[in-house]
Structure formats: structure tokens, C-alpha cells
Protein backbone atom coordinates (compact mmCIF):
# COMPACT_ATOMS: atom_id res chain seq x y z
CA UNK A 1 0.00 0.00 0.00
CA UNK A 2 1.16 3.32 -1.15
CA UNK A 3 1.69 6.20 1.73
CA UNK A 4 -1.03 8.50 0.77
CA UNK A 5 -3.27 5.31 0.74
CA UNK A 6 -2.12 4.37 3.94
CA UNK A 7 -2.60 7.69 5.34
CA UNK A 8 -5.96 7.95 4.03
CA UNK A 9 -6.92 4.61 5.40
CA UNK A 10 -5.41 5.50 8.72
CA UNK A 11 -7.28 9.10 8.79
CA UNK A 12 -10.59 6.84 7.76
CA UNK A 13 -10.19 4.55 10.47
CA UNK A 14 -10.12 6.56 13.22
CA UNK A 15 -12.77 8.96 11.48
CA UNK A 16 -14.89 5.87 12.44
CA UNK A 17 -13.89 4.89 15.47
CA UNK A 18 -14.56 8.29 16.73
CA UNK A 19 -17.99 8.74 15.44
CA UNK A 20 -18.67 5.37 17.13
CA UNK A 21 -16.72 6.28 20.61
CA UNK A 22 -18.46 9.77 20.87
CA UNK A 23 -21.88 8.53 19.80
CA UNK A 24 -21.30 5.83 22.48
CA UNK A 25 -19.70 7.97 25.23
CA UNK A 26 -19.99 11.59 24.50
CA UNK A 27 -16.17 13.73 24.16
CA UNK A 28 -15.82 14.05 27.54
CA UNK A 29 -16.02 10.29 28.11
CA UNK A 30 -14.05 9.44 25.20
CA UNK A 31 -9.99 8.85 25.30
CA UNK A 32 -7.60 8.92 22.69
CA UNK A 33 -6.30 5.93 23.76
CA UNK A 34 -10.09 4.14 23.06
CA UNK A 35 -10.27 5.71 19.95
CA UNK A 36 -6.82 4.49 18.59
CA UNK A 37 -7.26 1.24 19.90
CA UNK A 38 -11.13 0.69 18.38
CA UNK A 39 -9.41 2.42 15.01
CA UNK A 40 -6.59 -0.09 15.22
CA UNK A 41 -3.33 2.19 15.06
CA UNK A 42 -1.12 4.24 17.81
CA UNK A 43 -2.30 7.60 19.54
CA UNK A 44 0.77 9.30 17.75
CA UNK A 45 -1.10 8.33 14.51
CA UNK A 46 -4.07 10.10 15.87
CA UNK A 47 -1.96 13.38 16.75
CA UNK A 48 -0.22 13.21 13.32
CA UNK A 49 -3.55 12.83 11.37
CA UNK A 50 -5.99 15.70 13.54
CA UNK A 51 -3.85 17.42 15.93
CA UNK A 52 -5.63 16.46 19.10
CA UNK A 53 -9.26 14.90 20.47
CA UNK A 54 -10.80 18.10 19.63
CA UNK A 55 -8.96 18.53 16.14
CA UNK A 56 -10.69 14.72 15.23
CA UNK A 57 -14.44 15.89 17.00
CA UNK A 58 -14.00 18.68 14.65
CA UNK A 59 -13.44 16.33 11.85
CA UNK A 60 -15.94 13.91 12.19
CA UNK A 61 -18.90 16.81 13.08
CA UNK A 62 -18.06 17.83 9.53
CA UNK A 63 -17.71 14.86 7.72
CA UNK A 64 -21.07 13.80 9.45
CA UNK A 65 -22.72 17.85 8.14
CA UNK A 66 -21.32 16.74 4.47
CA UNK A 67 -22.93 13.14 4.48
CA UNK A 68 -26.19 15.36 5.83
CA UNK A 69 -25.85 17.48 3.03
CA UNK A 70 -25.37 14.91 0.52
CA UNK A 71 -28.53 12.84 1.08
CA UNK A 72 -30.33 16.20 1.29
CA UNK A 73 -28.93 17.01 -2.42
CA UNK A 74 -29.55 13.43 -3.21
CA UNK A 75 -33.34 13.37 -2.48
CA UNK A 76 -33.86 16.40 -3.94
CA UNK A 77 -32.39 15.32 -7.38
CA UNK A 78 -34.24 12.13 -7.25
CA UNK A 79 -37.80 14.08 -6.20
CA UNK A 80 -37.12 16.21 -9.34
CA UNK A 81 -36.42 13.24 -11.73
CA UNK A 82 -40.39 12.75 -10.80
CA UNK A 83 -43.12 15.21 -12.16
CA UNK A 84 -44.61 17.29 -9.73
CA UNK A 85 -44.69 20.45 -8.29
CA UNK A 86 -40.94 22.26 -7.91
CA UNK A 87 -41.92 23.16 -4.18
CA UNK A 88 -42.59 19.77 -3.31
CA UNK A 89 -39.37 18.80 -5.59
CA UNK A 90 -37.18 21.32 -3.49
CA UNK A 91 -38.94 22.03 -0.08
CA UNK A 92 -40.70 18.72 0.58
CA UNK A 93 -37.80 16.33 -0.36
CA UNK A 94 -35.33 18.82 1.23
CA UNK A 95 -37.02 18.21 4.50
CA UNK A 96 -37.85 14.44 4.97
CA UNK A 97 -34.07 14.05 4.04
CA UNK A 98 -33.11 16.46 6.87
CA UNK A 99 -35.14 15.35 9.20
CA UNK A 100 -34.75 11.46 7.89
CA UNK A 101 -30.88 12.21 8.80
CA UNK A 102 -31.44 13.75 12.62
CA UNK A 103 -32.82 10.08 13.39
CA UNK A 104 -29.49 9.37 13.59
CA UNK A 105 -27.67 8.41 17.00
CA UNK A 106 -24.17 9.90 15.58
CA UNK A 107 -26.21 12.95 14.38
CA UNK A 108 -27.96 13.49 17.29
CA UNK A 109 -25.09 12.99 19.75
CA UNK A 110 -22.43 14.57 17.64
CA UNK A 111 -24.02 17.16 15.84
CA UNK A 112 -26.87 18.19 17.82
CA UNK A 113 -25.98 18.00 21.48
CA UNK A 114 -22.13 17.46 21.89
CA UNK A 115 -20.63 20.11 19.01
CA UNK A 116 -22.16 23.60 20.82
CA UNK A 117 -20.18 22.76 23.78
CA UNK A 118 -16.89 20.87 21.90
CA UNK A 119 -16.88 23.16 19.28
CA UNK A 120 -17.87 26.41 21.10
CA UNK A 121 -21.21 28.65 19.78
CA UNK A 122 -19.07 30.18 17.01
CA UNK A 123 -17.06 27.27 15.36
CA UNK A 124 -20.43 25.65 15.42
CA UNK A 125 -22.11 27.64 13.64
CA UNK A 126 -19.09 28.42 10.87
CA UNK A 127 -19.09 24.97 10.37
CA UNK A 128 -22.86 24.49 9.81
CA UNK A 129 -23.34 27.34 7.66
CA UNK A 130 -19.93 26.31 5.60
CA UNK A 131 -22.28 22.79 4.97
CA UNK A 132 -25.66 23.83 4.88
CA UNK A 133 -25.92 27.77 3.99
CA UNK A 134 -25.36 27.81 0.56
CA UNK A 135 -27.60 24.64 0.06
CA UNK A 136 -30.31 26.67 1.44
CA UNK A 137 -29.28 29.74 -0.09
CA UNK A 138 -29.35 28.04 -3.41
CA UNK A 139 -33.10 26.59 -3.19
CA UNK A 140 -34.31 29.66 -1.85
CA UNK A 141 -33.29 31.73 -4.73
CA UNK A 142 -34.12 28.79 -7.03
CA UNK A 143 -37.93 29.37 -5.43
CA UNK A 144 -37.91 33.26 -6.02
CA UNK A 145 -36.49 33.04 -9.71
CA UNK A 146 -39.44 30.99 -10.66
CA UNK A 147 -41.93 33.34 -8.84
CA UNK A 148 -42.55 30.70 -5.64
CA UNK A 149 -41.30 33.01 -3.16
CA UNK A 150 -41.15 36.99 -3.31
CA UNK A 151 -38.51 38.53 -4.19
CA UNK A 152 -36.16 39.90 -1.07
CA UNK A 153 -32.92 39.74 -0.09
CA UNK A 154 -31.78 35.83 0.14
CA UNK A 155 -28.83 35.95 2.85
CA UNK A 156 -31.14 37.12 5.71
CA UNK A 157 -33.60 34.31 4.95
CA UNK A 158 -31.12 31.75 4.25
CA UNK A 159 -29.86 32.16 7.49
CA UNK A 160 -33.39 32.13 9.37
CA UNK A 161 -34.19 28.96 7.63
CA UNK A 162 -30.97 27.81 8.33
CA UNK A 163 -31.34 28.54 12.24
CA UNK A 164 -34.74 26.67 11.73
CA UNK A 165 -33.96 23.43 10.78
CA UNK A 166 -30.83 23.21 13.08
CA UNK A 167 -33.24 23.89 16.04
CA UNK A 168 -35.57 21.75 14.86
CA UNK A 169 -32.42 18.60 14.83
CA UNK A 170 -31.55 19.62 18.30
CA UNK A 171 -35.31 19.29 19.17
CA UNK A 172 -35.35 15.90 17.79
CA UNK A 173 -32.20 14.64 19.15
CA UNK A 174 -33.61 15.52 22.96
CA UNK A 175 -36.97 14.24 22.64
CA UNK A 176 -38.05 10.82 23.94
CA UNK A 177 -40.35 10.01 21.59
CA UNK A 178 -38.36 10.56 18.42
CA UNK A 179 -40.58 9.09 16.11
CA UNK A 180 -43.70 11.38 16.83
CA UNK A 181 -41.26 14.38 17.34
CA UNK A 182 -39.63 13.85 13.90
CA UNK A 183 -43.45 13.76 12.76
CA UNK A 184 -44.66 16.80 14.69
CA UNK A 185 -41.15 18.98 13.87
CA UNK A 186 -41.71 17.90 10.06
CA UNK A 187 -45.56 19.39 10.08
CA UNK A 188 -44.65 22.28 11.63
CA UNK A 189 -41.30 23.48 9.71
CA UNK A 190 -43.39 22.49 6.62
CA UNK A 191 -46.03 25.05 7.95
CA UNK A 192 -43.27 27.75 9.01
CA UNK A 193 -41.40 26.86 4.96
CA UNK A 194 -44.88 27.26 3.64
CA UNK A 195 -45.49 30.37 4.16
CA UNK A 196 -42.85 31.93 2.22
CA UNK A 197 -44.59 30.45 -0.81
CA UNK A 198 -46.43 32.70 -2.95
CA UNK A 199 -49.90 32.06 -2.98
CA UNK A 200 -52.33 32.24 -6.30
């Protein structure tokens, strides 16, 4: 095996065993020393590849905010291989992907409870407007070029939406009914999305 591949498989490993370890235990509760040993290489390789624990929790938040925002774009490319109505297409499909992805343990844990405090406020939101601002930004001003929503400035809305469905993920994540939550949060963000939409 070739360095870079090694390296790569090395980074990968623990990339996993840390998702698993913090979903599991939390960052407080989780050592280096578990998360080399569950990734199968030393604690130097750890240092070398992310710098430190926090370095790695940063790393795995955003590869788990780029797998988020990749089944997002995915359902929204297959809703719009379907005929229909481009709301539904965009803000529908959008949604149930979202909210589909906060029924995840790692997502919950990781990205919804543990990052605020890991990360601090203002890394934590960088990083989840770096991953899912400009996908919002980019259906919203889809929506107003085809007369679905008013025209207005984008940015300021893109950010409210933004701060809407990342409350509505840390709602789900501390519920204890998390299948009726998911269902209530989806009803009433669909509501809240709905009435941007132009009506007539």
C-alpha cells in the first residue's frame, strides 16, 4: 500500500472509530487511547492525522454535516427526476431528508448535542453554515427566480431557515419520543417553509 493510501486509510479509520466512541460515550467520556485502539493504530497516529481529540471531533462533526448534506442534495435530485410540483421537488424532499438524517444516534449525539459545547457557539455555527448555507441559499433563490417566493434579499432568509432546521435537529435529538417528534417537527417546519410560498 502506497503512503497517501495508507494515510488515508489511517485518517478513515479513526474517522470511524470516533464517530462510534463519541456517539457511544460523548467527548468528555471518550480517550484517545479508546479511539486508537477501536481504530486499530497508535495515539501518535491520531496526533499526526488531527492534531488532538478536539482537532478529530472537529473532523468527524463535519464529515457527518457533508454526508447530511449529501442525502439532502440526493433526495432532492431524485424528487425532481419525478413530475410534480418544484416546491414539493425542493422544499418537501429537502425536508424528509433532513429530518430522515437527525434520526441518527451519531447525528444526534455529535451534531446536535455534543458540538455547541466541543466546538464552542461560534465554530459551530461556521461549520454548519460552511455545509448547509449555501444549500439553502441556493433553493431559496431557485424558489424566487421561478416566482414561488417573493422577491427579497436571500442571505437574511437563508440564514433564518438555516437557524430553523438546526433547532428543529436539536429538538429531535432531545426528545423521547423521536418518532412522533420527527413527525410533529416535520408538520410544523413544513407550515413555518410554507409560508414563504407565494400564494395564487
Amino acid at each position: 500500500m502506497k503512503k497517501a493510501e495508507q494515510s488515508e486509510a489511517t485518517r478513515t479509520a479513526l474517522l470511524q472509530a470516533a464517530r462510534e466512541l463519541f456517539t457511544e460515550h460523548g467527548y468528555a467520556g471518550t480517550g484517545t487511547e479508546d479511539i486508537a485502539q477501536r481504530a486499530g493504530v497508535t495515539r501518535g497516529a491520531l496526533y499526526y492525522q488531527f492534531g488532538d481529540k478536539s482537532g478529530l471531533f472537529q473532523a468527524v462533526f463535519e464529515d457527518l454535516n457533508l454526508h447530511i448534506a449529501t442525502q439532502v442534495v440526493s433526495a432532492i435530485q431524485s424528487s425532481r427526476e419525478e413530475r410534480g410540483d418544484l416546491w414539493d421537488q425542493i422544499v418537501r424532499a429537502g425536508t424528509e431528508a433532513y429530518l430522515d438524517a437527525c434520526l441518527d444516534p451519531a447525528v444526534q449525539r455529535i451534531t446536535s448535542i455534543e458540538a455547541p459545547a466541543v466546538l464552542g457557539w461560534e465554530k459551530y455555527r461556521n461549520l454548519d453554515e460552511k455545509y448547509g448555507l449555501s444549500l439553502i441559499r441556493g433553493a431559496l433563490q431557485e424558489l424566487m427566480d421561478v416566482g414561488l417566493i417573493a422577491p427579497q434579499p436571500v442571505e437574511p432568509l437563508a440564514h433564518l431557515v438555516l437557524s430553523a432546521v438546526v433547532e428543529a435537529a436539536m429538538y429531535i435529538a432531545r426528545a423521547d419520543d423521536m418518532a412522533t417528534t420527527r413527525k410533529e417537527m416535520r408538520a410544523s417546519l413544513e407550515h413555518l417553509l410554507d409560508g414563504l410560498r407565494v400564494k395564487g
